[in-house]
Protein backbone atom coordinates (compact mmCIF):
# COMPACT_ATOMS: atom_id res chain seq x y z
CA UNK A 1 4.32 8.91 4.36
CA UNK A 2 1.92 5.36 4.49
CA UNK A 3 2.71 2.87 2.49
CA UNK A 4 2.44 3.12 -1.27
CA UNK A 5 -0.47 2.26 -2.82
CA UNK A 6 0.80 -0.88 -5.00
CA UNK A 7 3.16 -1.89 -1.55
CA UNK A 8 -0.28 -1.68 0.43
CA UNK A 9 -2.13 -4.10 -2.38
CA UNK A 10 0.53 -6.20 -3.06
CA UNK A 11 2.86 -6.49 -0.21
CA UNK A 12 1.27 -5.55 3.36
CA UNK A 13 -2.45 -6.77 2.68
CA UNK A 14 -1.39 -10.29 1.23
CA UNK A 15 0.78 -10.75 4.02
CA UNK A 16 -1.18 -9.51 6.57
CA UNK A 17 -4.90 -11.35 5.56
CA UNK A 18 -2.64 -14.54 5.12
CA UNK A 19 -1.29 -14.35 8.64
CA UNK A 20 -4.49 -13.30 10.19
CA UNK A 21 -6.37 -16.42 8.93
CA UNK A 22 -4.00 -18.95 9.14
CA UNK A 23 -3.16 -17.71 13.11
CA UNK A 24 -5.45 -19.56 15.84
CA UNK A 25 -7.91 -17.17 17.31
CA UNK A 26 -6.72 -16.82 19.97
CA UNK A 27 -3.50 -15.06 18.83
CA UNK A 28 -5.67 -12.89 16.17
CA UNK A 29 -6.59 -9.59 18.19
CA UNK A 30 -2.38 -9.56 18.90
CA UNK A 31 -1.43 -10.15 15.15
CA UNK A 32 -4.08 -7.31 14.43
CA UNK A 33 -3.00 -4.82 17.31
CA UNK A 34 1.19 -5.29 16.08
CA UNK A 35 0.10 -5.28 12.26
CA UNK A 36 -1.89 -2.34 13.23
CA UNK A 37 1.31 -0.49 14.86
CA UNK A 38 3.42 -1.59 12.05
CA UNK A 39 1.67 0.22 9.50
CA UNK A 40 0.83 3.35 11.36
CA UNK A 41 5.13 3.29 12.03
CA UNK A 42 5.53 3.31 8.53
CA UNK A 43 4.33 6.92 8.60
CA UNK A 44 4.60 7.60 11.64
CA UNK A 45 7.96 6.28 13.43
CA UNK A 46 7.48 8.78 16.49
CA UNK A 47 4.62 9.01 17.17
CA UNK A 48 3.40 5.78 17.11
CA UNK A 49 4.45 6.00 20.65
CA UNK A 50 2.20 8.59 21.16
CA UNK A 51 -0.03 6.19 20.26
CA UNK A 52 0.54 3.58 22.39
CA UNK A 53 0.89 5.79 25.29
CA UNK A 54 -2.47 7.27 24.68
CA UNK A 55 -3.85 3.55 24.34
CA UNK A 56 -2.50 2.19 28.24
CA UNK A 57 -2.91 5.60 29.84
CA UNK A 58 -6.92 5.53 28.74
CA UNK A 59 -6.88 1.79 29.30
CA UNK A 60 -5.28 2.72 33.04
CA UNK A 61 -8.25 5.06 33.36
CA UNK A 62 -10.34 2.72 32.28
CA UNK A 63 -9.53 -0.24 35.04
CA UNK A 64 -9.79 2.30 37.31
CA UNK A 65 -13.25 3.75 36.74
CA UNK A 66 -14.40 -0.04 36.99
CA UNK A 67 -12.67 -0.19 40.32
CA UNK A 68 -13.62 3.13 42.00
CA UNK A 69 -17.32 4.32 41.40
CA UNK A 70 -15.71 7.28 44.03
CA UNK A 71 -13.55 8.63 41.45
CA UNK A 72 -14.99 7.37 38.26
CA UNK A 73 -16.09 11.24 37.42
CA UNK A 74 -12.80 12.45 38.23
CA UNK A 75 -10.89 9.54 36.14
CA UNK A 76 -13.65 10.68 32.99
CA UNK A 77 -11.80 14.78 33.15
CA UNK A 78 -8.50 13.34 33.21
CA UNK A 79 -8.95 10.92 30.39
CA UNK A 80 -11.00 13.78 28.67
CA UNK A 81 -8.39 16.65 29.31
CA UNK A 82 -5.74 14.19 28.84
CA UNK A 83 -7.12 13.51 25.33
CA UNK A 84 -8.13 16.86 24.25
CA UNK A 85 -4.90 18.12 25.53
CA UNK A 86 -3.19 16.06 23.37
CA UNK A 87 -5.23 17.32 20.24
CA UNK A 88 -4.86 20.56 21.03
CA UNK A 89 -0.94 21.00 21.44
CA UNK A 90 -0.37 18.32 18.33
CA UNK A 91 -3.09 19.84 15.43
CA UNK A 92 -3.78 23.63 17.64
CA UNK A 93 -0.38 24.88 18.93
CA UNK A 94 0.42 26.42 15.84
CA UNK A 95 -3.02 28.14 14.84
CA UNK A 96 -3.73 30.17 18.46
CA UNK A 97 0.02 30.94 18.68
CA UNK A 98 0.34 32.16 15.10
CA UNK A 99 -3.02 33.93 15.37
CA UNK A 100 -1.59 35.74 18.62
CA UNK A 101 1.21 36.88 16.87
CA UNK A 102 -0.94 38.34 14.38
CA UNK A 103 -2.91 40.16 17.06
CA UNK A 104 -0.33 41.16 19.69
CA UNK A 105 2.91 41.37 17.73
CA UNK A 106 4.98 43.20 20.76
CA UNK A 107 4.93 40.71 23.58
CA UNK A 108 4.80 37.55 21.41
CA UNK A 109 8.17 36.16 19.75
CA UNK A 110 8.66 36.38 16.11
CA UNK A 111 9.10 32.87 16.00
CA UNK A 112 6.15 30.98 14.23
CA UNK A 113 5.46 27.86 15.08
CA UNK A 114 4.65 24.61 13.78
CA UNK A 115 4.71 21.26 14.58
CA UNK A 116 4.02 17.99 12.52
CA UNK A 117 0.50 16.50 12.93
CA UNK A 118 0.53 12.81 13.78
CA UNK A 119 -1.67 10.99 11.10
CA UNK A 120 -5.33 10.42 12.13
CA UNK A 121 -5.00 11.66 15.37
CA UNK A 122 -8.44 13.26 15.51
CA UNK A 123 -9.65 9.41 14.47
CA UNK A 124 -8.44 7.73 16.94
CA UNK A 125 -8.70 10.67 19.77
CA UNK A 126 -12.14 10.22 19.35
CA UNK A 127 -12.27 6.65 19.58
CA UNK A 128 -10.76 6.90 22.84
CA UNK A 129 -13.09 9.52 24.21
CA UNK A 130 -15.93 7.72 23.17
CA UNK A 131 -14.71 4.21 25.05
CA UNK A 132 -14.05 5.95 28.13
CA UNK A 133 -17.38 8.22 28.15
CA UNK A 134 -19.63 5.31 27.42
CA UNK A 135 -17.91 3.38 29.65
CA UNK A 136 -18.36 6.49 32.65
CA UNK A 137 -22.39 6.34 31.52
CA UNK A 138 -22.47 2.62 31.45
CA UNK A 139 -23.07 1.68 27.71
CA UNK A 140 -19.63 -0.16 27.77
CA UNK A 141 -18.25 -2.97 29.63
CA UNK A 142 -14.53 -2.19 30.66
CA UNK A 143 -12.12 -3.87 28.23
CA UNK A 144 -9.73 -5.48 30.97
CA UNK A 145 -7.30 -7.01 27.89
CA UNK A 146 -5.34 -4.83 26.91
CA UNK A 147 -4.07 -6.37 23.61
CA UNK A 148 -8.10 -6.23 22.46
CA UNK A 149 -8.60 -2.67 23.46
CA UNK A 150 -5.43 -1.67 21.48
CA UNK A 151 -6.99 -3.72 18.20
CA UNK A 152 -9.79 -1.57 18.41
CA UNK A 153 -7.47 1.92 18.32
CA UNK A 154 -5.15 1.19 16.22
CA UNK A 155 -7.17 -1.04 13.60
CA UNK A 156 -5.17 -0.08 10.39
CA UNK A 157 -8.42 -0.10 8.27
CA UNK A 158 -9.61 2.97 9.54
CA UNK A 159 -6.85 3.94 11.94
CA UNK A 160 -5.79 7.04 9.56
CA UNK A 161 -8.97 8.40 8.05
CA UNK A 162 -11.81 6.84 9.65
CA UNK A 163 -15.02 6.17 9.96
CA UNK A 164 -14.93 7.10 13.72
CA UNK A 165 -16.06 3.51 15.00
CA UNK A 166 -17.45 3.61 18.36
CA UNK A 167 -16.25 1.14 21.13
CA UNK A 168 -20.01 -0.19 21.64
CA UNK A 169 -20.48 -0.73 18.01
CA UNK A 170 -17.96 -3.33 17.78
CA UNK A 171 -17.08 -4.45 21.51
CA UNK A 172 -18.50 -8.02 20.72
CA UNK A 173 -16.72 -8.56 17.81
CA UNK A 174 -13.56 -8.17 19.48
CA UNK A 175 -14.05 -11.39 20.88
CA UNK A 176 -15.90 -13.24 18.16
CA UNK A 177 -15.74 -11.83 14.07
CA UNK A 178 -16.92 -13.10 11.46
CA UNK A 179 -14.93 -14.73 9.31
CA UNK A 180 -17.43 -16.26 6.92
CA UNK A 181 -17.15 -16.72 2.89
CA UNK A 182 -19.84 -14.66 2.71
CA UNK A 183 -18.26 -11.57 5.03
CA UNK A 184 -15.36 -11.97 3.25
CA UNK A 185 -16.12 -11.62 -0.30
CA UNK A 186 -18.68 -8.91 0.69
CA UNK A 187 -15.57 -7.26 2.08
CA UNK A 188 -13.36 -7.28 -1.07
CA UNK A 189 -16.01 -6.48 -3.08
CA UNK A 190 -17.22 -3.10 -0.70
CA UNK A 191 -13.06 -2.48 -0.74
CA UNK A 192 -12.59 -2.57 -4.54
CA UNK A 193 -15.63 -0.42 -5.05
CA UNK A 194 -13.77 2.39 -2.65
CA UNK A 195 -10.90 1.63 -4.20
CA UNK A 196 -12.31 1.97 -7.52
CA UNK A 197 -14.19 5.84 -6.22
CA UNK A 198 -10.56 6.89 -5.22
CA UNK A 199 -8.60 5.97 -8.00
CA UNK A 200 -10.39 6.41 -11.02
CA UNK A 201 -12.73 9.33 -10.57
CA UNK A 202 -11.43 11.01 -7.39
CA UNK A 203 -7.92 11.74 -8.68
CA UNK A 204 -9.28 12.02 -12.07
CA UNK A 205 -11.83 15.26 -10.26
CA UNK A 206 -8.73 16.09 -9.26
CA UNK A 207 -6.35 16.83 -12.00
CA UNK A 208 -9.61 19.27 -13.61
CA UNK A 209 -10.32 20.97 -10.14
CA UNK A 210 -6.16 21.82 -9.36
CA UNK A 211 -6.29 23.02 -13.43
CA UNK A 212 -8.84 25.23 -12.47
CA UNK A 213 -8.56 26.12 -9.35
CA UNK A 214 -5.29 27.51 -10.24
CA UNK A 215 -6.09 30.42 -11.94
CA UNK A 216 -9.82 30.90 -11.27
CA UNK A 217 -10.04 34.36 -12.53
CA UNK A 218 -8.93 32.84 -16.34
CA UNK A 219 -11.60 30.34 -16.13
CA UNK A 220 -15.31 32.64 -16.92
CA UNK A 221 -18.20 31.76 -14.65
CA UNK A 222 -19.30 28.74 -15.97
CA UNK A 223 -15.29 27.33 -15.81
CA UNK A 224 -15.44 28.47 -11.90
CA UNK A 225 -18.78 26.42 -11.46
CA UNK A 226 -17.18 23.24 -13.52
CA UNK A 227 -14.04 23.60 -10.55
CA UNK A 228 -16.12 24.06 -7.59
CA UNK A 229 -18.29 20.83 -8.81
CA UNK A 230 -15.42 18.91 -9.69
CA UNK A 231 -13.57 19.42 -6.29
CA UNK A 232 -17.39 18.47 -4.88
CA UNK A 233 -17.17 15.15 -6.89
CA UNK A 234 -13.46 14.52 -5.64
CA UNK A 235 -13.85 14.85 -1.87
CA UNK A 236 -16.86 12.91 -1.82
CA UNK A 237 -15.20 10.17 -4.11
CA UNK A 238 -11.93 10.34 -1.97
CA UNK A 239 -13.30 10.41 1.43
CA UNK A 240 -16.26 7.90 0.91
CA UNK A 241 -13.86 5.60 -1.11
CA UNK A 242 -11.56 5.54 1.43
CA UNK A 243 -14.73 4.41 4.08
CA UNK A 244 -15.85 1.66 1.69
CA UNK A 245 -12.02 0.37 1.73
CA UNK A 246 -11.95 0.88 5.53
CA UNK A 247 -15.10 -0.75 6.16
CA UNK A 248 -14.42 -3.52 3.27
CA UNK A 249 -10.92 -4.61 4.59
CA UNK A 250 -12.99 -4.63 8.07
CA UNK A 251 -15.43 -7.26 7.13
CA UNK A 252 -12.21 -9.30 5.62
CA UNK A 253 -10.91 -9.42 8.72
CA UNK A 254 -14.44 -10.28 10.60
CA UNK A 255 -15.41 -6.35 11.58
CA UNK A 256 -18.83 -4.80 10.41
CA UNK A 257 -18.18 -1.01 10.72
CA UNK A 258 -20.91 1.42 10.32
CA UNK A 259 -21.97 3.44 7.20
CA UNK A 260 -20.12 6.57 6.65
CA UNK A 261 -21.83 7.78 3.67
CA UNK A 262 -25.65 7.12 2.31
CA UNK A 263 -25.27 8.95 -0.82
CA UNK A 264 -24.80 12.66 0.43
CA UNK A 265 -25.51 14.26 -3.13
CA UNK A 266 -29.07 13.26 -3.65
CA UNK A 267 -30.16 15.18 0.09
CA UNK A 268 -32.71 17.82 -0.47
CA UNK A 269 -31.90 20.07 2.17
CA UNK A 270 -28.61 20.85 4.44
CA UNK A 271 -29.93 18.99 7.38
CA UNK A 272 -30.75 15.86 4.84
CA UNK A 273 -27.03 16.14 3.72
CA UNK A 274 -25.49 16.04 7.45
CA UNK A 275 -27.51 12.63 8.05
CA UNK A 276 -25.59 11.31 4.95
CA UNK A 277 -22.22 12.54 5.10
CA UNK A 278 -19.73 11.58 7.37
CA UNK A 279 -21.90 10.12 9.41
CA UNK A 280 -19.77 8.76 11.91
CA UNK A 281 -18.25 12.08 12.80
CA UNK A 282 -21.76 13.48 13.17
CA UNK A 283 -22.95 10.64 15.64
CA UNK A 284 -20.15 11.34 17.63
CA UNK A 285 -20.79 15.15 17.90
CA UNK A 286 -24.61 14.38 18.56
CA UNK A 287 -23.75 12.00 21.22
CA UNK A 288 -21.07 13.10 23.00
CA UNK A 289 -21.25 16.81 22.62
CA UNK A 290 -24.85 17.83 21.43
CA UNK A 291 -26.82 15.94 23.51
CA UNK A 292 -24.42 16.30 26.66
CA UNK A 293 -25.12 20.64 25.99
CA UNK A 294 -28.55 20.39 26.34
CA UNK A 295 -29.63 19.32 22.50
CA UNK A 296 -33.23 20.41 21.79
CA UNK A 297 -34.51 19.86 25.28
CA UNK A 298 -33.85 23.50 26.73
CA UNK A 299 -35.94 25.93 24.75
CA UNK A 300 -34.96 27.04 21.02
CA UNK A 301 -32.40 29.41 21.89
CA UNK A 302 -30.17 27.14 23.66
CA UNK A 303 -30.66 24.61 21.17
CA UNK A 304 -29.71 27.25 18.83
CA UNK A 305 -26.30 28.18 20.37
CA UNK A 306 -25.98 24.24 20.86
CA UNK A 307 -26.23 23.61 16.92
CA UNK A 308 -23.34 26.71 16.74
CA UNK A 309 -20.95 25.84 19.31
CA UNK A 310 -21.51 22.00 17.61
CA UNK A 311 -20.61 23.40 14.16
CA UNK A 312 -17.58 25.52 14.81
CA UNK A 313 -16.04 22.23 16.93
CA UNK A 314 -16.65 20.49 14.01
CA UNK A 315 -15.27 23.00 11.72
CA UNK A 316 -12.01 23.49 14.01
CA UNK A 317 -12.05 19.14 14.16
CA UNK A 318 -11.65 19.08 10.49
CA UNK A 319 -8.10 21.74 10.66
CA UNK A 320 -6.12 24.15 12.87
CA UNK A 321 -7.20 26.95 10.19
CA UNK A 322 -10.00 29.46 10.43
CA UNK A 323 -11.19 28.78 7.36
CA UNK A 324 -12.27 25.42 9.01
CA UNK A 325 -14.18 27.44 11.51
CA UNK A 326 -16.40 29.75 8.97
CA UNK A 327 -16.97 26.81 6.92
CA UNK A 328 -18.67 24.73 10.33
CA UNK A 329 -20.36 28.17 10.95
CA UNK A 330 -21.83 28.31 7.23
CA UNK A 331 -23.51 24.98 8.06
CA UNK A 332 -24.27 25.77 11.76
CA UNK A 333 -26.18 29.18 10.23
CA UNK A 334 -27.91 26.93 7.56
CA UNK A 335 -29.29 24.70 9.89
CA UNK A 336 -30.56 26.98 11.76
CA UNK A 337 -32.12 28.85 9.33
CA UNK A 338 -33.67 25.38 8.08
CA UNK A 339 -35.03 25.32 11.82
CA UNK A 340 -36.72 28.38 12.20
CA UNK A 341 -38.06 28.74 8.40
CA UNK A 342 -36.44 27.54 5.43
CA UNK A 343 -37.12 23.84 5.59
CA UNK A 344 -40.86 24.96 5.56
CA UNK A 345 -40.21 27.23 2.65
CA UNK A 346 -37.68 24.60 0.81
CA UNK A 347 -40.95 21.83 1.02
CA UNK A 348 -43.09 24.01 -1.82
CA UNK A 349 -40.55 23.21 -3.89
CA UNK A 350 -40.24 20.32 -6.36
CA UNK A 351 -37.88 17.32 -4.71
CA UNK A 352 -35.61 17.98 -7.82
CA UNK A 353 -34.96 21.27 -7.15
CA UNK A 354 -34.14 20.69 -3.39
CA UNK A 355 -31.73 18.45 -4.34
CA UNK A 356 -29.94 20.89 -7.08
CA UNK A 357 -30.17 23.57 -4.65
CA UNK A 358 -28.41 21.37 -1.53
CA UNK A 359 -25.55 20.42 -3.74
CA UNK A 360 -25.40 23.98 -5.17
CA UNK A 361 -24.71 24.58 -1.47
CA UNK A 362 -22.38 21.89 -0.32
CA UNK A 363 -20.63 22.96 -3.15
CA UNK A 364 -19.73 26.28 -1.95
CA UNK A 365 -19.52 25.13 1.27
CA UNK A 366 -16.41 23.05 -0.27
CA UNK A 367 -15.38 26.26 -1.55
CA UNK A 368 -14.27 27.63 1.91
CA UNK A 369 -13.80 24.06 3.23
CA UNK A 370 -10.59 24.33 -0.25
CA UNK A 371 -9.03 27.68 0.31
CA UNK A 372 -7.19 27.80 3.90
CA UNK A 373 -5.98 31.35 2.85
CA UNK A 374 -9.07 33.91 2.49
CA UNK A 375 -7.74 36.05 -0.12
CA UNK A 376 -7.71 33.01 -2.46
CA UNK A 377 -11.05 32.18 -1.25
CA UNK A 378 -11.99 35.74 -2.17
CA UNK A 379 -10.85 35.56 -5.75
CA UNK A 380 -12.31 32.08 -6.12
CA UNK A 381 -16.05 33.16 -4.59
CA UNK A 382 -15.76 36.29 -6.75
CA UNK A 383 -14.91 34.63 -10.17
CA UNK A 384 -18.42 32.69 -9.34
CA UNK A 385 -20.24 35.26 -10.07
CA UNK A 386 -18.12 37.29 -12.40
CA UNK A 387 -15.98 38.93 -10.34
CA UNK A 388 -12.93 39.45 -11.69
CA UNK A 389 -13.75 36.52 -14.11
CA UNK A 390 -15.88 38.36 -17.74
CA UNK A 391 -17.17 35.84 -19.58
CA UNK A 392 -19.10 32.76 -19.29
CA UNK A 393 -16.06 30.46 -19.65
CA UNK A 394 -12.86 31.01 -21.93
CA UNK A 395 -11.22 28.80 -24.47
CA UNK A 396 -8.68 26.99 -22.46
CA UNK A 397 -10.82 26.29 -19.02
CA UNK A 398 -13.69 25.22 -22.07
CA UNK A 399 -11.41 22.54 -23.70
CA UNK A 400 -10.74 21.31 -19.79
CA UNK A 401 -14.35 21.04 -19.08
CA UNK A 402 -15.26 19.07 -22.36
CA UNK A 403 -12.76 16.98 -21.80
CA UNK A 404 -13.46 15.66 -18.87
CA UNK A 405 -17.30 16.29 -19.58
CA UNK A 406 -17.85 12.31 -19.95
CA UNK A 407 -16.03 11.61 -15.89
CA UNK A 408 -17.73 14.08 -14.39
CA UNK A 409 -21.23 12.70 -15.81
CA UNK A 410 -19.90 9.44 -14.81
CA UNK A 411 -19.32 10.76 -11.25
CA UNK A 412 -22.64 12.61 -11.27
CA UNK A 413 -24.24 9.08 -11.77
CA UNK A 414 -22.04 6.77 -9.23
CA UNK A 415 -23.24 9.61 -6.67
CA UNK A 416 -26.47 8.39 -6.97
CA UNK A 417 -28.18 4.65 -5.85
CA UNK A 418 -28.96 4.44 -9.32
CA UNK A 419 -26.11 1.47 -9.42
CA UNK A 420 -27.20 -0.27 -6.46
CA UNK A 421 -30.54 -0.20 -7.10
CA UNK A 422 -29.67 -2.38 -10.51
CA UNK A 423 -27.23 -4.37 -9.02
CA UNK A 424 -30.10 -5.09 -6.26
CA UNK A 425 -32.15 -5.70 -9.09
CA UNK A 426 -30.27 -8.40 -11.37
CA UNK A 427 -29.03 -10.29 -7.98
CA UNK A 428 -31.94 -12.82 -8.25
CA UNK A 429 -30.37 -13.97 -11.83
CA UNK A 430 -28.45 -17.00 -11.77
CA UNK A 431 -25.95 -15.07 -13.76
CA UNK A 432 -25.42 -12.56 -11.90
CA UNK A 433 -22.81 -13.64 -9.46
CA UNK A 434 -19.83 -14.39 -12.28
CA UNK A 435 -20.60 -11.40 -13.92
CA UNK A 436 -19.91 -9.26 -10.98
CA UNK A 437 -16.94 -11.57 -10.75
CA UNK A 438 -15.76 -10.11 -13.67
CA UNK A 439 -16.36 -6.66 -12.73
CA UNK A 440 -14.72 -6.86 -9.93
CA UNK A 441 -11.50 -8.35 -11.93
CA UNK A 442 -11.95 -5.50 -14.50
CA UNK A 443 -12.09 -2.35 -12.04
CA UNK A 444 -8.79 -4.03 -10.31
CA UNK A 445 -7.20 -4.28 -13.70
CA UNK A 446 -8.02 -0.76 -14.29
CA UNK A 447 -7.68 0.48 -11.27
CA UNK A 448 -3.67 -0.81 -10.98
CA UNK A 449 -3.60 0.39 -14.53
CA UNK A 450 -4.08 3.92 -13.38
CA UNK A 451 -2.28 3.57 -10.30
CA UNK A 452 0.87 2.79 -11.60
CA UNK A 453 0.73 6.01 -14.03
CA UNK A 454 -0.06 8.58 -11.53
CA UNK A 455 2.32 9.88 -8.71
CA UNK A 456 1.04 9.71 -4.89
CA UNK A 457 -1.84 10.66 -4.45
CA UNK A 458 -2.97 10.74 -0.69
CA UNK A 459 -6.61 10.83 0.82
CA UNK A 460 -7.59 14.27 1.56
CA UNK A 461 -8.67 13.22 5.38
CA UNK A 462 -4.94 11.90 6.06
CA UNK A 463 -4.53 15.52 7.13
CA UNK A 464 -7.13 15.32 9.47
């Protein structure tokens, strides 16, 4: 497991921002890169020399499609079927054997297998593949040192969960970040505000959705809906709290990572939400899979299988289960049902109703995303709409919802701009500035608080 949250805040951060700005710059990128490898061995004690032999075998490759323009396409498949190779028999092994067990049960062994998925791998797969593709097209210089190109892998702010950060976005700032006052305290402040999303109304979404998720068929219909909203509230909260943190601890140390989230729960239509959540992932997919296929510039029917064959990858990125792969097919058939008709229907309607409808959607979509076994998914979908489930909502799954009635208001607020839009706002007030000061010192306070009374609670995408 990675550090602890209270070791992370209060024994490897200290030490590591205190080393990284006291060092000369010169020495920062290799403090960074063996800070980097020290956390991810903390977890990972293995395979963190998978790691670094993924790092200076793509780096190899690298040098040598600057050398040879002869073999630069040939040196792009091997990286590429190097990488995807290593995906595949780390996070896929398991599923396609165990699924052709299931199907041929005579000539395959008994045996099931399984094998332990290095943390973040699909993160920082990607980030290889996308240095090493832009590099074959020509949107990246090669990165001759290698201590810089393994700071950009392994960069423990978003080394485990993302956001995916592209080698172009930040190949400049390997040599020169910004380590400004400003940056900096825009950083901890971005960092306690994810920090903040995780711990106190993530986990909080939590504990109601694993009360009642557990027995959905107790819970009446309107109990079901409360669940399937709350888990809604608490992958959002986890996985875009996690990004501000990421991106937060990134501008402490001089990085400026992309958005990962533009407030996903406001879209009013599927294609609308998929520009606002995990963006990063979706770039990547559009650039370097999408587009590559043919994208929209083929006729409507190969765009058409394009958008499917996009949506099951990303389903099957996201887990080695098949529920993965329905739930990236639910969003590849919305979208293209958006394409041919529905976004033209969905525009008579009122913007508010758009939006309720596109979270109504996600929602379920979460639903399938949950349940990696599809006779719980079956119960769950069923006690939705009755199934199974008489009664609008009983006594016990009531008391649950009322009582946590007033955090998942709160989170149906903080899911909204509505809070940036004041703080925007008030900024031109003189006292503005200590007040958020003191914010900041009160959502610590409570956020430590809480954090020392619940057990560990990991980010969802550390599976990933």
């Amino acid at each position: 497991m990675v550090f602890s949250s209270l070791t992370f805040l209060f024994g490897f951060l200290p030490v590591t921002l205190t080393g990284y700005y006291l060092l000369p710059k010169k020495a920062k990128m290799t403090f960074l890169l063996l800070i980097s490898l020290v956390f991810y061995a903390w977890g990972e004690p293995l395979y963190v020399f998978l790691m670094i032999g993924s790092i200076l075998v793509n780096w190899l490759i690298g040098l040598g499609m600057d050398k040879s323009v002869r073999h630069k396409k040939a040196l792009l498949v091997l990286s590429v079927g190097l990488n995807l190779a290593l995906l595949f028999v780390f996070k896929y092994t398991g599923l396609f054997w165990n699924t052709a067990k299931g199907l041929f049960p005579a000539p395959i062994s008994e045996k099931t297998v399984s094998i332990r998925l290095p943390i973040g791998i699909s993160f920082f797969t990607f980030q290889i593949m996308s240095y090493v593709i832009d590099l074959y097209r020509g949107k990246a210089k090669v990165q001759r040192n290698p201590i810089k190109f393994g700071a950009y892998v392994t960069m423990f702010p978003q080394l485990i969960a993302g956001p995916i950060v592209r080698y172009v976005d930040i190949e400049a700032q390997l040599d020169r970040p910004d380590l400004s006052i400003d940056s900096i305290a825009d950083g901890v402040r971005q960092f306690l505000v994810g920090l903040g999303k995780k711990v106190l109304l993530a986990n909080t979404m939590g504990v109601l959705w694993a009360q009642l998720s557990a027995a959905p068929q107790n819970n009446g219909v309107l109990g079901a809906w409360a669940g399937i909203f709350a888990y809604s509230f608490q992958i959002y909260f986890d996985f875009s709290g996690y990004s501000d943190m990421a991106c937060g601890l990134g501008r402490m140390l001089g990085f400026r990572f992309g958005k990962n989230f533009d407030y996903p729960y406001i879209a009013d239509s599927v294609t609308d939400f998929w520009r606002r959540w995990h963006i990063s992932l979706s770039t990547w997919f559009r650039e370097y899979v999408y587009i590559p296929l043919g994208g929209n510039r083929k006729g409507l029917p190969r765009q058409i299988l394009n958008l499917l064959i996009v949506w099951a990858l990303t389903g099957l990125w996201h887990g080695a289960s098949w529920n993965f792969v329905v739930w990236g097919m639910y969003y590849g058939v919305l979208l293209t049902m958006e394409k041919l008709f529905l976004a033209k229907l969905l525009q008579k309607l009122p913007k508010t109703v758009r939006c309720l409808l596109t979270f109504v959607i996600a929602s379920v979509g979460w639903g399938i995303f949950y349940f990696t076994e599809f006779s719980a998914l079956g119960v769950y979908f069923g006690s939705l709409v009755g199934i199974g489930n008489p009664g609008l909502i009983n006594a016990e799954s009531g008391a649950w919802c009322l009582g946590f009635l007033p955090t998942l208001t709160l989170a149906a607020v903080a899911a909204t701009p509505l809070g940036a839009r004041i703080a925007k706002k008030l900024e031109r007030f003189r006292w503005f500035r200590p007040v958020q000061l003191i914010a900041c010192i009160v959502l610590f306070a409570l956020c430590i608080a809480s954090l020392a009374s619940q057990s560990y609670n990991p980010f969802i995408y550390f599976r990933f």
